[in-house]
C-alpha atoms as a PDB file:
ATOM      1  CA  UNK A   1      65.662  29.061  88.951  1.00  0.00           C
ATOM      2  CA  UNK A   2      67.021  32.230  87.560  1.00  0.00           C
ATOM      3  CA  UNK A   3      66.496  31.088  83.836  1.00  0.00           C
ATOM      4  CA  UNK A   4      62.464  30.182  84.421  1.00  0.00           C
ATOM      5  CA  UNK A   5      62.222  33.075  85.958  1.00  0.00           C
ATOM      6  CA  UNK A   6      63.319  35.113  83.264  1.00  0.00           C
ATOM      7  CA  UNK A   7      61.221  33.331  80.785  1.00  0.00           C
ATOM      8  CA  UNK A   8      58.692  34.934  82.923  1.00  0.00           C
ATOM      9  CA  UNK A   9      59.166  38.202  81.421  1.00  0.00           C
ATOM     10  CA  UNK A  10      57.539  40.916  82.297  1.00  0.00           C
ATOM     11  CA  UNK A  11      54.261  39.226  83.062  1.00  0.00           C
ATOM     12  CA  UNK A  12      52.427  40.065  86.328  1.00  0.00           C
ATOM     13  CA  UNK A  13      53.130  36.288  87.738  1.00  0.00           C
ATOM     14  CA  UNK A  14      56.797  37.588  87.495  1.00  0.00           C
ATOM     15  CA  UNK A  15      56.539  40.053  90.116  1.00  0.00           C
ATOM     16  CA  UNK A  16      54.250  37.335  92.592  1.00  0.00           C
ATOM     17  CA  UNK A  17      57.863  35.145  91.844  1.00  0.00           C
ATOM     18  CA  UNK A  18      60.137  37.800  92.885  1.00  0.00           C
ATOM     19  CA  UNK A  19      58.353  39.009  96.078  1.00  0.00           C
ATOM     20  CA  UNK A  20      57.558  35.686  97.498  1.00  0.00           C
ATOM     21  CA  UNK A  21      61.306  35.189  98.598  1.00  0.00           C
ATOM     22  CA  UNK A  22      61.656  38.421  99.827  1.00  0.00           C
ATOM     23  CA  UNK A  23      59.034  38.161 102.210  1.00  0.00           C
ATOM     24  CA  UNK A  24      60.687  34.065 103.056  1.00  0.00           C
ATOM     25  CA  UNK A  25      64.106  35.992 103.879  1.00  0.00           C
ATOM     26  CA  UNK A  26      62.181  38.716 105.872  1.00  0.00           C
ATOM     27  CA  UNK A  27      60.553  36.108 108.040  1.00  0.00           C
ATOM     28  CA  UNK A  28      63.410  33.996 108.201  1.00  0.00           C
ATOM     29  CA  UNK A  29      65.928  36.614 109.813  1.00  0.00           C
ATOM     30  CA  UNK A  30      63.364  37.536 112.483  1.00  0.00           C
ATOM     31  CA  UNK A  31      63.557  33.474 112.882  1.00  0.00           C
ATOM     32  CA  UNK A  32      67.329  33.695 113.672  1.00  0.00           C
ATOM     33  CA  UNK A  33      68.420  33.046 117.239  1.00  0.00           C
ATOM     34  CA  UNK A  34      71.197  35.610 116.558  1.00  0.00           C
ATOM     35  CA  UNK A  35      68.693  39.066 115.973  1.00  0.00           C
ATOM     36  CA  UNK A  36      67.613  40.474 118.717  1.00  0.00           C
ATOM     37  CA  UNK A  37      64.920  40.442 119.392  1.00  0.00           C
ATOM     38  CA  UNK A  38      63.866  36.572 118.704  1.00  0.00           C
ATOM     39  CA  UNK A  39      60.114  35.867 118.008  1.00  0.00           C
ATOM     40  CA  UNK A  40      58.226  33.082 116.549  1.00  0.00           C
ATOM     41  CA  UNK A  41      55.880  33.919 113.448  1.00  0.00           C
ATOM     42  CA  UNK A  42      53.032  34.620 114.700  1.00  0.00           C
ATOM     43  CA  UNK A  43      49.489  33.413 112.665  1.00  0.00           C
ATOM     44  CA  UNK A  44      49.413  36.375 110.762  1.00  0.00           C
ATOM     45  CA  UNK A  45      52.626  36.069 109.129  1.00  0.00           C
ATOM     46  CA  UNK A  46      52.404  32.047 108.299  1.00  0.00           C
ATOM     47  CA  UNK A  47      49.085  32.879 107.034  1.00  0.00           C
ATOM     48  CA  UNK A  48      50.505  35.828 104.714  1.00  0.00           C
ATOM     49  CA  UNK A  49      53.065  33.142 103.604  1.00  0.00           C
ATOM     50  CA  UNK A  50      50.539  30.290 102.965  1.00  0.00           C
ATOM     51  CA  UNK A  51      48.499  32.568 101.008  1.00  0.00           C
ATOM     52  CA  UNK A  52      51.395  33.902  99.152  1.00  0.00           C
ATOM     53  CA  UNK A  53      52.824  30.400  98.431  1.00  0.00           C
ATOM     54  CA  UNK A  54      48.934  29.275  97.267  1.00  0.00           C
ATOM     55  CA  UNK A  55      48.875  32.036  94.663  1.00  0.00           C
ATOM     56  CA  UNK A  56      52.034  31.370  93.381  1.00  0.00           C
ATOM     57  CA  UNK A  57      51.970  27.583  93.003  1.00  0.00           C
ATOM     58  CA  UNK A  58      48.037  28.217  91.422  1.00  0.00           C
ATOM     59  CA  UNK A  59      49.303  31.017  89.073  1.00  0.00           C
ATOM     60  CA  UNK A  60      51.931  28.598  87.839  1.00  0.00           C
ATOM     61  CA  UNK A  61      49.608  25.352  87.351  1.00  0.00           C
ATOM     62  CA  UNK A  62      47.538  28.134  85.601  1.00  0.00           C
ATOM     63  CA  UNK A  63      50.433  29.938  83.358  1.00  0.00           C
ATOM     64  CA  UNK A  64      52.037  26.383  82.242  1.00  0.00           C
ATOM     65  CA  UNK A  65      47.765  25.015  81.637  1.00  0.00           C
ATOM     66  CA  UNK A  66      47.694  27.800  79.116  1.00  0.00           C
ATOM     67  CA  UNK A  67      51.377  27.454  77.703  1.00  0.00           C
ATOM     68  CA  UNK A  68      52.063  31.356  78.825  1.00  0.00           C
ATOM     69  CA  UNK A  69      55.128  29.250  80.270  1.00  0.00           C
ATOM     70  CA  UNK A  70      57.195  25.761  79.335  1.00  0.00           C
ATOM     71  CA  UNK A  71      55.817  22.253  81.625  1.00  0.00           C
ATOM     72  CA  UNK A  72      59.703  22.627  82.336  1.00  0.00           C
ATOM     73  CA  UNK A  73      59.770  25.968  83.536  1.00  0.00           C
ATOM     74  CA  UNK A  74      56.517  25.468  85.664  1.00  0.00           C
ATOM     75  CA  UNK A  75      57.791  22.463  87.074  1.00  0.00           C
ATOM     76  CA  UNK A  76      61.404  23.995  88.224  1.00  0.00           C
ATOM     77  CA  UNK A  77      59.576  27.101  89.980  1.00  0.00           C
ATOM     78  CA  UNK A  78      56.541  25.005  91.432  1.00  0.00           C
ATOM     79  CA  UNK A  79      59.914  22.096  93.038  1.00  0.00           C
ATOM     80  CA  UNK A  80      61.645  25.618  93.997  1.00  0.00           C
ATOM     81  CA  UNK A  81      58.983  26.796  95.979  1.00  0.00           C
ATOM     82  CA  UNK A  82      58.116  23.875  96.937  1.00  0.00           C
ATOM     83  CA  UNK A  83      61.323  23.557  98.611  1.00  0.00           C
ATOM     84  CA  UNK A  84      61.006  27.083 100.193  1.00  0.00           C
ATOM     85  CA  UNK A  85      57.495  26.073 101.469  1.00  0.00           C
ATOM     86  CA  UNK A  86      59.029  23.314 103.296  1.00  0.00           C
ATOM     87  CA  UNK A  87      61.915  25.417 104.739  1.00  0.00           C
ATOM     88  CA  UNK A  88      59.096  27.851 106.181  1.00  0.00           C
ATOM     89  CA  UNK A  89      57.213  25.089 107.730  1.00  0.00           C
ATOM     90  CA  UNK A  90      60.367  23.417 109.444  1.00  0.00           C
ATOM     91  CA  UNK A  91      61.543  27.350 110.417  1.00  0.00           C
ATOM     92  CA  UNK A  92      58.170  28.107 112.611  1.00  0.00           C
ATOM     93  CA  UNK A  93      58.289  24.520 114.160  1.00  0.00           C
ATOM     94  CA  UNK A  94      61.657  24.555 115.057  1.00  0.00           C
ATOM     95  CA  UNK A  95      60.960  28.371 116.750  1.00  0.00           C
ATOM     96  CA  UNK A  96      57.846  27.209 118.243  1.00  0.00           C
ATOM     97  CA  UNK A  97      60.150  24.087 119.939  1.00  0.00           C
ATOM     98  CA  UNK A  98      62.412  26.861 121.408  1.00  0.00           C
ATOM     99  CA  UNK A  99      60.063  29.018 123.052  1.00  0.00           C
END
């Protein structure tokens, strides 16, 4: 992921890439059973996510459309937060199962 990233550049969907798993690890470590003190998401966060995640995947469809980036590169980044997206989802059930 590291590589399509940096064919990213310095272009303004570079910075959407970066943040997007910043704000995944933030949410995530609240998530953890360990921390003190536990919480689930609550709507506003999975919604700040979602809409995050929509952006991104959209600005990438868009970026590879106009050949800004490489079908290869889009495709890594869009399976790679795909993935991510999925890890989110299966975080906030599994905290909503423990409450």
């Amino acid at each position: 992921m590291r590589d399509a990233v940096a064919d990213l550049g310095a272009r303004p969907l570079h910075n959407a890439i970066i943040s997007l798993p910043g704000l995944v690890d933030t949410l995530l470590v609240k998530l953890n059973l360990d921390n003190e003190p536990f919480a689930p998401l609550g709507a506003e966060q999975v919604a700040g996510f979602e809409s995050g995640y929509q952006e991104v995947k959209a600005a990438l469809m868009s970026a590879g459309a106009r050949g800004e980036i490489t079908i290869d590169t889009m495709e890594q980044l869009l399976c790679s937060f795909s993935a991510l997206h999925r890890v989110m989802d299966q975080a906030a059930k599994a905290t909503r199962l423990l409450e």
